[in-house]
Protein backbone atom coordinates (compact mmCIF):
# COMPACT_ATOMS: atom_id res chain seq x y z
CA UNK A 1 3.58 32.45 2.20
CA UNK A 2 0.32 31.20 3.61
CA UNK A 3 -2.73 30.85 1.34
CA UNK A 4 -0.90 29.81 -1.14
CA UNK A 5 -1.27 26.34 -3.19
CA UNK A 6 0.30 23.18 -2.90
CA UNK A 7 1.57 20.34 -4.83
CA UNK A 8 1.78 16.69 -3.33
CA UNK A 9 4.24 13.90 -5.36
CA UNK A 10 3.51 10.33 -4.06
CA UNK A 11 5.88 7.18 -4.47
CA UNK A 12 5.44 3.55 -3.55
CA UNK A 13 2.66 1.91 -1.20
CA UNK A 14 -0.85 2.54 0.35
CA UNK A 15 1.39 3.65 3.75
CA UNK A 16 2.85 6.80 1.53
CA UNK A 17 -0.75 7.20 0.01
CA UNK A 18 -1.80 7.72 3.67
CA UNK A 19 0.62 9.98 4.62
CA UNK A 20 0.64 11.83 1.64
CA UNK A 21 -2.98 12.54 2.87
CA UNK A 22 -1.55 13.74 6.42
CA UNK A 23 0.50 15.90 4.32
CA UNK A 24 -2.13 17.62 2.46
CA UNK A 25 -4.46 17.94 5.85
CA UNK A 26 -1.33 19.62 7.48
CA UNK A 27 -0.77 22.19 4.45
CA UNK A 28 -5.04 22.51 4.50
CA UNK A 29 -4.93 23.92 8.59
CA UNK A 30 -1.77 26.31 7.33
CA UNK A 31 -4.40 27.75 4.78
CA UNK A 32 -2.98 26.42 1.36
CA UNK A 33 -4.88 24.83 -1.59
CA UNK A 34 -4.81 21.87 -3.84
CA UNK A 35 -3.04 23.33 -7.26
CA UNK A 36 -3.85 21.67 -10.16
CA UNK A 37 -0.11 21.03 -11.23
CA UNK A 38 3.02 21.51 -9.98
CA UNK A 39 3.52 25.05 -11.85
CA UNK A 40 0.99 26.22 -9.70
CA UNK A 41 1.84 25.54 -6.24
CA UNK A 42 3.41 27.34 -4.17
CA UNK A 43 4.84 24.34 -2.44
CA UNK A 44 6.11 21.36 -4.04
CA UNK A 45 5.81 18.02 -1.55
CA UNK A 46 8.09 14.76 -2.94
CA UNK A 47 6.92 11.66 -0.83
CA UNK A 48 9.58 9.30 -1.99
CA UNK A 49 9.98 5.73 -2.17
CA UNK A 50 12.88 3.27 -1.78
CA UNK A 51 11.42 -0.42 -2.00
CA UNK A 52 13.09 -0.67 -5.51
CA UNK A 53 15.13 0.89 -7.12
CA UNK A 54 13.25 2.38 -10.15
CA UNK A 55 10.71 4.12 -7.32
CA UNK A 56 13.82 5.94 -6.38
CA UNK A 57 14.67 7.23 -9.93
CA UNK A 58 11.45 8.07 -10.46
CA UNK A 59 11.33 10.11 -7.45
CA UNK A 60 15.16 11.66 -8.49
CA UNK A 61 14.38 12.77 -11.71
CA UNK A 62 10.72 14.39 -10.34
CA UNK A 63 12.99 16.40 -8.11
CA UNK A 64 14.91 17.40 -10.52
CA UNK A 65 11.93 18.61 -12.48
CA UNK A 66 11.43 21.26 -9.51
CA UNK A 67 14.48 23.77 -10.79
CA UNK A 68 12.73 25.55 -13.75
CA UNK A 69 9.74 26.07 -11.70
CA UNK A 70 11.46 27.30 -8.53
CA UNK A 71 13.70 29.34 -11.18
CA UNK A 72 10.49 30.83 -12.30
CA UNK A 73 8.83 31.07 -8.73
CA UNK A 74 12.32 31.52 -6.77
CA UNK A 75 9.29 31.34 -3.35
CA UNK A 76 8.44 28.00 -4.12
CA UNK A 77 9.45 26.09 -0.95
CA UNK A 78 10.66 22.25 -1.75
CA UNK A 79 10.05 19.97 0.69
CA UNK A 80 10.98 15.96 0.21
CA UNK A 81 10.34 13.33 2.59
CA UNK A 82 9.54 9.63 2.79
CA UNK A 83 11.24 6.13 3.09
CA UNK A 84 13.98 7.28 0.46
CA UNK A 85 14.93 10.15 2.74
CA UNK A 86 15.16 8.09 5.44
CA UNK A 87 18.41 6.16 4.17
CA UNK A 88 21.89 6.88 5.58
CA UNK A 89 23.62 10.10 3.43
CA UNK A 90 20.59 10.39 1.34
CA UNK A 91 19.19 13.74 2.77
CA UNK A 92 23.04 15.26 1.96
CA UNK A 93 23.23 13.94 -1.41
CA UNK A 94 20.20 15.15 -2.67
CA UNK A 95 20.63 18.96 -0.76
CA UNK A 96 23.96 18.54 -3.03
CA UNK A 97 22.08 17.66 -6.36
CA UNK A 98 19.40 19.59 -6.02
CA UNK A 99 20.71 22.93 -3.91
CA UNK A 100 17.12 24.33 -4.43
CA UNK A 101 15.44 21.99 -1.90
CA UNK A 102 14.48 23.85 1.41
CA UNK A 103 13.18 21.26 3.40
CA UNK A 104 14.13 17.45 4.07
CA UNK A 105 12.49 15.10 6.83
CA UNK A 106 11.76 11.32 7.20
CA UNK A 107 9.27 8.64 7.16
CA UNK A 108 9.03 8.39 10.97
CA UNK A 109 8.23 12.76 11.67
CA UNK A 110 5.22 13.02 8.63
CA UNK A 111 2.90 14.08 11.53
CA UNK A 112 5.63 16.76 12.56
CA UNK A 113 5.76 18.63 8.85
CA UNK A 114 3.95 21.35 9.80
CA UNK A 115 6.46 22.07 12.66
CA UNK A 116 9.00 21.90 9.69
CA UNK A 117 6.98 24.67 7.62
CA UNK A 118 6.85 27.26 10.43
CA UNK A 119 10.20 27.06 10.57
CA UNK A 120 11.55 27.34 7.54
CA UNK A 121 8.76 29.91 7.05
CA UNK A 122 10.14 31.60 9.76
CA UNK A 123 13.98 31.66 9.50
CA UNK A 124 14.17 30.86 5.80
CA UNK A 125 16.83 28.32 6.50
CA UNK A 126 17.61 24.58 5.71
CA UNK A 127 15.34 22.56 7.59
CA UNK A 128 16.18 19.10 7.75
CA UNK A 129 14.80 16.87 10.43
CA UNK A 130 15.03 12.40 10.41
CA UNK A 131 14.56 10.10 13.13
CA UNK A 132 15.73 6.75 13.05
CA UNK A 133 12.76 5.31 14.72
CA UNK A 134 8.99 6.46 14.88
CA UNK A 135 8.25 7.33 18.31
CA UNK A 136 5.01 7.13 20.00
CA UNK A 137 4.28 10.50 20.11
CA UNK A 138 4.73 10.77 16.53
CA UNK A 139 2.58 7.71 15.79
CA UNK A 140 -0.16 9.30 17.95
CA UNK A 141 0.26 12.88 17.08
CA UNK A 142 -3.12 13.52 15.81
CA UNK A 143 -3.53 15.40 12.12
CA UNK A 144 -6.41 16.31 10.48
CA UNK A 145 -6.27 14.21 6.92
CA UNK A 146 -7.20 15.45 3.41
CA UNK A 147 -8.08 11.93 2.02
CA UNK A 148 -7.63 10.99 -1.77
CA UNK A 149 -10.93 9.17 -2.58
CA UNK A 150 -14.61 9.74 -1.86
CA UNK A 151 -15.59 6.55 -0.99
CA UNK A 152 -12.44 4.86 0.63
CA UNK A 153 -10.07 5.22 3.78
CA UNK A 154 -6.83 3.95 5.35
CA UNK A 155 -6.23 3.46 9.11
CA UNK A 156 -2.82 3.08 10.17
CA UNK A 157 -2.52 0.20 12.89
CA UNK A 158 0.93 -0.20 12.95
CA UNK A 159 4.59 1.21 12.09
CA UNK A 160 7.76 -0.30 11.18
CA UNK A 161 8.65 -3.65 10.75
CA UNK A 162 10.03 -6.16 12.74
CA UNK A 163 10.72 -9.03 9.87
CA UNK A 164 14.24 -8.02 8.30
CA UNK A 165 13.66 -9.70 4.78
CA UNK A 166 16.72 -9.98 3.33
CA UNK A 167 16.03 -7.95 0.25
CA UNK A 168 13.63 -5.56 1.67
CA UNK A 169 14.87 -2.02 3.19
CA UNK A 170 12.13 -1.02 4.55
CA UNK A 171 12.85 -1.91 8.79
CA UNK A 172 15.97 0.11 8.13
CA UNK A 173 13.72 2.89 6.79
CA UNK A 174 10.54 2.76 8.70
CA UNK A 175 12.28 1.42 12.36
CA UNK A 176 11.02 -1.04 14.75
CA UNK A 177 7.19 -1.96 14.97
CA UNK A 178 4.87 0.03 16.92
CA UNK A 179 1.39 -0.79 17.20
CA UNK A 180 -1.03 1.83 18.09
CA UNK A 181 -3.59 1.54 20.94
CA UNK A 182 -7.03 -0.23 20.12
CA UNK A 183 -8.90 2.35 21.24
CA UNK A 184 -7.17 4.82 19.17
CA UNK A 185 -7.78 2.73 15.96
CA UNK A 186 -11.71 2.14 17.19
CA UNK A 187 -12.36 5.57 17.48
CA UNK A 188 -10.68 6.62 13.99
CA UNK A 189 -12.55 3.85 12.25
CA UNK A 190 -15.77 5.05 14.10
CA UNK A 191 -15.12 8.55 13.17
CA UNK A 192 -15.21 7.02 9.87
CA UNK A 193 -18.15 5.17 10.09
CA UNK A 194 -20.41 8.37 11.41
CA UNK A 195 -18.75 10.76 8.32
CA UNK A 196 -21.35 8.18 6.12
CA UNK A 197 -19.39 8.67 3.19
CA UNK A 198 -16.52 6.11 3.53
CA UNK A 199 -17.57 2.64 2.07
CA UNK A 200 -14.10 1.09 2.32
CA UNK A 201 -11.57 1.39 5.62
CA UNK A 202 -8.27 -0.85 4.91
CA UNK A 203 -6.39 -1.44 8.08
CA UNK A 204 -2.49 -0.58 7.36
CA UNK A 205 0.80 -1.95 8.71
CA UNK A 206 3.77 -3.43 6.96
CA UNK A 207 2.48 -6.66 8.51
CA UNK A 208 -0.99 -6.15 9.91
CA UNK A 209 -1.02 -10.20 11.71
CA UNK A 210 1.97 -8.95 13.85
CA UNK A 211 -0.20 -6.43 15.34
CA UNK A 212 0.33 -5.95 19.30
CA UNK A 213 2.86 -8.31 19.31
CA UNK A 214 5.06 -5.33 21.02
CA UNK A 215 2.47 -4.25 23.38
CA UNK A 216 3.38 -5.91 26.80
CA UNK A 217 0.43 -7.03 29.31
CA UNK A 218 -3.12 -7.06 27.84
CA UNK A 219 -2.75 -6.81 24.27
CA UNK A 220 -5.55 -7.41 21.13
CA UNK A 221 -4.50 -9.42 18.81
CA UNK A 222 -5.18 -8.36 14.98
CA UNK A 223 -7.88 -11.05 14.71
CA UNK A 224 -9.85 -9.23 17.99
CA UNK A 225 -9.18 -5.80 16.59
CA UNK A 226 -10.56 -6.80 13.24
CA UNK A 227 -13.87 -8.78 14.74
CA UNK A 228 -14.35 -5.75 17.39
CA UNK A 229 -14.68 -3.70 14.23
CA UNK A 230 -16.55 -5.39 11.53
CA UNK A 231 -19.42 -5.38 14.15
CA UNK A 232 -18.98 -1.83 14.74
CA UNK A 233 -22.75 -0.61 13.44
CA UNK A 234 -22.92 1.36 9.88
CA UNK A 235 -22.85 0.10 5.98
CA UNK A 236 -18.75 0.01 5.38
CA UNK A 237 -16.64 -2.98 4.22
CA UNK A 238 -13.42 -3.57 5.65
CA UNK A 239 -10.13 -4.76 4.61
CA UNK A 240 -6.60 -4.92 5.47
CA UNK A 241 -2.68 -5.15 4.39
CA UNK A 242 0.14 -6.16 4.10
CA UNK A 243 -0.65 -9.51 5.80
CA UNK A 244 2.42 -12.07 6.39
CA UNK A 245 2.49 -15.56 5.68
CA UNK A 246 4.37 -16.30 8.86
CA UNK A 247 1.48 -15.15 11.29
CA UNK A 248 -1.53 -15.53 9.02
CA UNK A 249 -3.17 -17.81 11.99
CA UNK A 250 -6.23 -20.01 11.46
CA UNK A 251 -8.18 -17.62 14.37
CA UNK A 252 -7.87 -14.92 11.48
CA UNK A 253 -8.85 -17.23 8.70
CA UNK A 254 -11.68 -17.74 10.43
CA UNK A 255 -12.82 -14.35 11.40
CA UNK A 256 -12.55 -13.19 7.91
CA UNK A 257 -15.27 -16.12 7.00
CA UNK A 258 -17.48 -15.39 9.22
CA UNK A 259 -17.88 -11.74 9.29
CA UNK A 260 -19.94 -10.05 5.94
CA UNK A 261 -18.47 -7.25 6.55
CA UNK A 262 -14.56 -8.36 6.28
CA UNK A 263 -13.45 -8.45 2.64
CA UNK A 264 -12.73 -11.18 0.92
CA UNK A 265 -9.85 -10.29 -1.27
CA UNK A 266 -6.68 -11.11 0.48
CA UNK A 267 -3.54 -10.41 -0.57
CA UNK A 268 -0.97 -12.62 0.45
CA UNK A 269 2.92 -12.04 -0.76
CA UNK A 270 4.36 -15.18 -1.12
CA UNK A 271 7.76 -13.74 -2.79
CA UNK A 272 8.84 -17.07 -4.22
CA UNK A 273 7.69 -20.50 -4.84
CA UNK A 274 11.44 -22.10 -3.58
CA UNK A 275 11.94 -23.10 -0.09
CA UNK A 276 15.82 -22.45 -0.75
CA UNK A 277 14.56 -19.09 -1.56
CA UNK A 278 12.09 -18.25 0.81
CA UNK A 279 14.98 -18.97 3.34
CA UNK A 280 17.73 -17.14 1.81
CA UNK A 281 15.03 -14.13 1.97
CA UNK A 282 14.03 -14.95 5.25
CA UNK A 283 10.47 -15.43 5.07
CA UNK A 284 10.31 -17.85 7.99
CA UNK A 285 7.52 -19.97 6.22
CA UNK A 286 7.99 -22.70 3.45
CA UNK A 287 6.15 -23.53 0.13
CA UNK A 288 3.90 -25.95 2.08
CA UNK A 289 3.10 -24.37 4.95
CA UNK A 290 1.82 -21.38 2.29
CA UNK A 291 0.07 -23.58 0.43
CA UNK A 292 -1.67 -24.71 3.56
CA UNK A 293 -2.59 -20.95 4.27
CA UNK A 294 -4.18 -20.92 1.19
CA UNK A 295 -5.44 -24.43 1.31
CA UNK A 296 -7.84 -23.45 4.70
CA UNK A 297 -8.07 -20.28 3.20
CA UNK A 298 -10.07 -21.69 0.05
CA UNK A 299 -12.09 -24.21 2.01
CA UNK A 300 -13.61 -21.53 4.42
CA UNK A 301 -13.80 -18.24 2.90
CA UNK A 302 -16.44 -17.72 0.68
CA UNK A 303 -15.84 -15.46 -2.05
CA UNK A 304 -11.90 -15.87 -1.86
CA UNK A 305 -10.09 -14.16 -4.36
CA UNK A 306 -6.11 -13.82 -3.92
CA UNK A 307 -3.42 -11.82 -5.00
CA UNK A 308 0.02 -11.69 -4.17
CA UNK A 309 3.61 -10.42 -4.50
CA UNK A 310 6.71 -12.33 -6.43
CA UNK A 311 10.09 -11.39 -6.92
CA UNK A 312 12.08 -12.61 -9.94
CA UNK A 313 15.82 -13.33 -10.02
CA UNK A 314 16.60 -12.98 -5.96
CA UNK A 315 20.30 -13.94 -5.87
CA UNK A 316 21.34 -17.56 -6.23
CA UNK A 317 17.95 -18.08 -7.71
CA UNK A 318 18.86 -21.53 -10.09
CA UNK A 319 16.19 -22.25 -13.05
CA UNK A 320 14.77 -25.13 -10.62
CA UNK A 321 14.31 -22.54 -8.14
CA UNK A 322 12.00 -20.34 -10.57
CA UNK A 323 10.25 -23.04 -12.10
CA UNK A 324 9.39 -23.86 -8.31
CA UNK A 325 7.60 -20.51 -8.18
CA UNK A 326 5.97 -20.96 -12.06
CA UNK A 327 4.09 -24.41 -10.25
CA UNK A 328 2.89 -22.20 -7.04
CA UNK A 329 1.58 -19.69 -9.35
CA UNK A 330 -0.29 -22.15 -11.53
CA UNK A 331 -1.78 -24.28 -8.61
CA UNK A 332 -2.58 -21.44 -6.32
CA UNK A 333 -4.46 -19.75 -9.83
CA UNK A 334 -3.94 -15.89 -8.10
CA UNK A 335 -6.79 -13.33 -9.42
CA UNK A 336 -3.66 -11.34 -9.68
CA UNK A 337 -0.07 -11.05 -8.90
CA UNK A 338 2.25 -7.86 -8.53
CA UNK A 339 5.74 -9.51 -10.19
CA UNK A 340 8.61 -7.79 -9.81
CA UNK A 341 12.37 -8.46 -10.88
CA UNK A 342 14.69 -8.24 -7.62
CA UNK A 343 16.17 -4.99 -6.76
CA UNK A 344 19.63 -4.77 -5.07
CA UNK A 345 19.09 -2.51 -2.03
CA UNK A 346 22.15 -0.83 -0.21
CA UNK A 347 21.93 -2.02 3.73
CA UNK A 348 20.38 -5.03 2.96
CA UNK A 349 21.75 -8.73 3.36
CA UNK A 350 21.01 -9.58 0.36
CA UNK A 351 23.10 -6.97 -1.26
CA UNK A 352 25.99 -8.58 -0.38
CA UNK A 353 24.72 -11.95 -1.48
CA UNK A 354 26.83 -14.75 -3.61
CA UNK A 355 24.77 -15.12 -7.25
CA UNK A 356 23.70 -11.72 -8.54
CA UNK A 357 21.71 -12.85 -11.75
CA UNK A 358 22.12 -10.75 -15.31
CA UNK A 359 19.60 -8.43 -15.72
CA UNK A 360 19.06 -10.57 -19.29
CA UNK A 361 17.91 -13.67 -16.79
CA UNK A 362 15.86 -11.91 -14.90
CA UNK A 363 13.81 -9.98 -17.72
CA UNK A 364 13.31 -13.67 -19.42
CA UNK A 365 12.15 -14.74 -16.07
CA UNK A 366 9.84 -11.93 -15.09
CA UNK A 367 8.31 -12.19 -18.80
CA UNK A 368 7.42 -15.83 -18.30
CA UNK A 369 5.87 -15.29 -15.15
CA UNK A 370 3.45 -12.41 -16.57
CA UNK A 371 2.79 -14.11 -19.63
CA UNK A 372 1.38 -17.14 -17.19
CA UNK A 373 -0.74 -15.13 -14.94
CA UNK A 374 -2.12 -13.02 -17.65
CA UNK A 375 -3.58 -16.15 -18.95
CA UNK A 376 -4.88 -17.29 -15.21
CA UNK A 377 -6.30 -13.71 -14.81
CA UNK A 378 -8.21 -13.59 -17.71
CA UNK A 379 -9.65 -17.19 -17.03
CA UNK A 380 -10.56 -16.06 -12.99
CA UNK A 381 -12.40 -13.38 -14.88
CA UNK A 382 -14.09 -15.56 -17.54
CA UNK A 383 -15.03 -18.04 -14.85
CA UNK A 384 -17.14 -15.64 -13.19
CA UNK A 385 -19.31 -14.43 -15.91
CA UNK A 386 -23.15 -15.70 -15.17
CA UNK A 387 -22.36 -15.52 -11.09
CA UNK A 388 -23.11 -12.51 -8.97
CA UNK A 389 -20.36 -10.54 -7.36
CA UNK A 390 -21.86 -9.09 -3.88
CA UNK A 391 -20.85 -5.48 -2.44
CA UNK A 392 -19.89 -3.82 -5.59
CA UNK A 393 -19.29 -0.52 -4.57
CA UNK A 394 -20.66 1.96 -7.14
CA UNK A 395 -17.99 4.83 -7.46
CA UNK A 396 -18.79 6.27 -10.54
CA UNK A 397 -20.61 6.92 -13.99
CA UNK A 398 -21.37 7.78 -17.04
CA UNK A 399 -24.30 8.48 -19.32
CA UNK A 400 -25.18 4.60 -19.74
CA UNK A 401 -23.32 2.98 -17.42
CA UNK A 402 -22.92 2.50 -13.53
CA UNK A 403 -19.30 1.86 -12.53
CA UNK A 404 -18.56 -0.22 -9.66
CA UNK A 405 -15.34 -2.25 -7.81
CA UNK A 406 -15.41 -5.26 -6.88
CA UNK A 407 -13.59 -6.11 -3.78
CA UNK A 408 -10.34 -6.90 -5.52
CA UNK A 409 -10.40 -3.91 -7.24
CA UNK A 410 -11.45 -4.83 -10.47
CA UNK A 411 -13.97 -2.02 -12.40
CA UNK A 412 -17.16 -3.65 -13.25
CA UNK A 413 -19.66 -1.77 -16.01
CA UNK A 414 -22.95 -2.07 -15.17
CA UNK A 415 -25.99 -1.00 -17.39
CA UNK A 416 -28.01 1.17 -15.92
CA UNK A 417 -31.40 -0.22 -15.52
CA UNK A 418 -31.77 0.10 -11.58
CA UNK A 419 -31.49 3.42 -9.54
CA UNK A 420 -28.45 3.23 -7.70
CA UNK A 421 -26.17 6.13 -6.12
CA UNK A 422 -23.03 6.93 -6.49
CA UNK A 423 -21.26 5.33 -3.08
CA UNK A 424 -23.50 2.54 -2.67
CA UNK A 425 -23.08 -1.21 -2.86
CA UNK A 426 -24.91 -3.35 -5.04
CA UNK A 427 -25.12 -7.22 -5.62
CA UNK A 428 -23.58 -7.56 -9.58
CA UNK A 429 -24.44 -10.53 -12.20
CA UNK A 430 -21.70 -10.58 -14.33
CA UNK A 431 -22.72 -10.94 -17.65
CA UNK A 432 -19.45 -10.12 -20.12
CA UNK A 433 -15.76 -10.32 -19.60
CA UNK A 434 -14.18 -8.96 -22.87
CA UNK A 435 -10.97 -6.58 -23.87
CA UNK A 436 -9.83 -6.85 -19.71
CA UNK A 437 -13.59 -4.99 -18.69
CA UNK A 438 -16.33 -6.56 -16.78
CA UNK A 439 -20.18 -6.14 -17.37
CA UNK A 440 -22.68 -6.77 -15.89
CA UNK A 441 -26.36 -5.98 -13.97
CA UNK A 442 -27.92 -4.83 -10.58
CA UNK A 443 -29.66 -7.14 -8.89
C-alpha cells in the first residue's frame, strides 16, 4: 500500500539514529508519510539494538506492542532490522514470537530496505534478508535521507569494527571495518554545507581514528580527512565519534586545536580505570597511557570538555579494581560520563569469563560511580558561570528565552536581549547554573 504512513522505532547509538534516517528517506521515495504514532502507520519500522541487554528488551517488548495494532490494521506491514537482528537464530526466534512480523533484515543491507518492501509488497511473503558482513556496495549504495534534526547531521565514515572488545558484540553484528572513500565523505559533507541549514556534521564510525586503516595504497588518515574538511568554506562546526583510545594519535590532538571549526567536546570511552581490566576487555591501552591522551589533550585544546564511557562490574572486577576506576574518574574530572553496569553478551569472550559479579555488587558499584560524577558535573558547570561559552548553537525558543547547545550538548537559556535566529551560533556568558539549567547572555 503506497501512500500510506509510516512509523520508525529507534534503539541504541547515533549509527542506528543515522540509519533510522536512511530508513525514513527510503519509505519518503516509496510515497509514505511520517504518522504521528504507531496506530497510524501503515508500516511499523523496529531498528533494534543489542549493545546491552536491556536495549534488547526494550526493543522485544515494543515488538510485541505491534499485535493489537496489526490485529486492528491486519495491512500493517512489520518490518525489524538492526544490530539485534543481526545475531545468530535471532531473526527465527522472533518470526516464532511474534508470527505477525513480515519483514526481517540486518544491520549491514539498511540501504537495501526498499528492495525488501517491493517485495514483500509484491509477493506478500516472508522477506527476510542478513548479511554477515557490509559490503561495499551496500556501504556506497546511495539513499536519499530524511534527517531527524534541523540543525544537525551525521556522516558515516566507516562500518564495522575491527577491535573485538571482549564484552562488546558489536564486530560480530556490524562485520569487519570498511572505510568509505574520501571523496565520497567530502562530497556528502559538502552537500551539507551548500543545504545552509546544517550547523553540526558528526563524522560516524565505531572507531573513527581507525579510519583507512583497511584501504591499501594511498590512504587518508582520519586526522587528513578531518583537516581537509574543517577548511571546507561555509559556517558549520564539526565533530566526530566513537574515537578509541588505542589510536587517538598526537597528529589528531593537534588538528582538533588548531582548527575553530573542529569541536571541542571529545568523547573518549575509557571503560575502566584498571589495567587488569582494560586487558581482560582488550582495550590495548593502559590507565597511563589514557591519562596521557588526556594529559596532551588538556594542555593543547582549548575549550576541552570530556566525556566518556565506563562499565561497572566486568567479570573478575575485585573492589581494588573499581576503586582504580573511582581515582580516574576523579582526576580526569569528566563534564560527563555514560556509566553502565556490564552486560553479559552471547558470542562474546567475556561471556564465558571466570568471576561473573552479583547483580547486588554491581548496582552498589554503578551507584557510587554516579553519585561521584554527579557531584564533578555539577562543579564543571558551576566553574563556568562568569566565562563565555563560544559557538552556542541557537536551536530553539520561547517567549523570553533563546535556547542554545553548547558543544557538549548541554541546553543553555539565554535571555533574549540580542536578535538572534533560530540556527545560528552565538558567543554565551554564562551567568547562572542552578536546578541542572544554564543561563546566560549573547554577546
Amino acid at each position: 500500500m503506497l501512500n500510506g504512513k509510516y512509523f520508525i522505532f529507534t534503539y541504541g547509538c547515533q549509527m542506528n539514529v543515522h540509519e533510522s534516517e536512511k530508513l525514513a528517506g527510503i519509505l519518503e521515495e516509496r510515497g509514505y508519510e511520517k504518522a504521528g504514532a504507531p496506530e497510524d502507520a501503515d508500516v511499523l519500522v523496529y531498528n533494534t539494538c543489542c549493545i546491552r541487554e536491556g536495549a534488547e528488551q526494550r526493543a522485544v517488548g515494543n515488538i510485541g506492542n505491534a499485535k493489537p495494532i496489526k490485529k486492528k490494521n491486519p495491512d500493517l506491514i512489520v518490518a525489524v532490522c538492526g544490530c539485534m537482528t543481526q545475531q545468530s537464530g535471532v531473526a527465527e526466534n522472533l518470526k516464532k514470537k511474534f508470527p505477525f512480523i513480515n519483514i526481517v533484515f540486518g544491520a549491514n543491507n539498511v540501504e537495501f530496505f526498499g528492495e525488501y518492501l517491493d517485495m514483500f509488497l509484491r509477493q506478500r511473503k516472508y522477506q527476510k534478508n542478513i548479511l554477515e558482513n557490509k559490503s561495499y556496495q551496500s556501504s556506497t549504495k546511495s539513499v536519499q535521507m530524511v534527517r531527524d534534526d534541523k540543525y544537525s547531521a551525521y556522516v558515516n565514515i566507516t562500518y564495522g569494527c575491527n577491535n573485538f572488545c571482549t564484552y562488546c558484540i558489536v564486530p560480530y553484528v556490524r562485520g569487519r571495518e570498511i572505510s568509505r572513500p574520501a571523496g565520497e565523505i567530502y562530497k556528502e559533507v559538502k552537500e551539507l554545507i551548500e543545504v545552509g541549514k546544517y550547523k553540526i556534521i558528526t563524522l560516524l564510525g565505531q572507531n573513527v581514528n581507525s579510519y583507512g586503516n583497511d584501504i591499501v595504497g594511498n590512504k587518508t588518515t582520519f586526522p587528513e580527512l578531518l583537516e581537509t574538511i574543517a577548511n571546507f568554506e561555509g559556517d558549520f562546526e564539526l565533530r566526530f565519534m566513537s574515537s578509541h583510545p588505542k589510536d587517538l594519535s598526537d597528529e589528531l590532538i593537534d588538528v582538533i586545536a588548531r582548527n575553530e571549526k573542529i569541536g571541542k567536546a571529545i568523547h573518549l570511552p575509557v571503560q575502566s580505570g584498571s589495567n587488569k581490566i582494560l586487558k581482560a576487555m582488550n582495550r590495548n591501552y593502559t590507565r597511563e597511557k589514557y591519562l596521557g591522551i588526556i594529559n596532551k589533550m588538556k594542555q593543547k585544546i582549548k575549550g576541552l570538555s570530556l566525556s566518556t564511557d565506563i562499565i561497572v562490574g566486568f567479570p573478575g572486577e575485585t573492589e581494588q579494581d573499581f576503586e582504580d576506576t573511582v581515582s580516574l574518574l576523579k582526576e580526569v574530572q569528566f563534564s560527563n560520563a555514560y556509566i553502565f553496569m556490564y552486560s553479559k553478551r552471547k558470542g562474546t569472550i567475556a561471556e564465558k569469563m571466570d568471576g561473573h559479579l552479583p547483580i547486588e555488587v554491581k548496582r552498589e558499584r554503578i551507584h557510587k560511580l554516579l553519585t561521584i560524577q554527579k557531584e564533578i558535573t555539577n562543579n564543571h558547570f558551576v566553574s563556568l558561570i562568569g566565562k563565555v561559552q563560544e559557538r552556542v548553537l541557537i536551536d530553539g525558543e520561547t517567549a523570553n528565552l533563546y535556547l542554545g547547545k553548547t558543544q557538549c550538548g548541554k541546553v543553555v537559556k539565554i535571555k533574549k536581549e540580542k536578535n538572534l535566529k533560530l540556527g545560528d551560533f552565538a558567543n554565551v556568558l554564562l551567568t547562572d547554573y542552578s536546578g541542572g539549567n544554564l543561563y546566560g547572555e549573547a554577546k
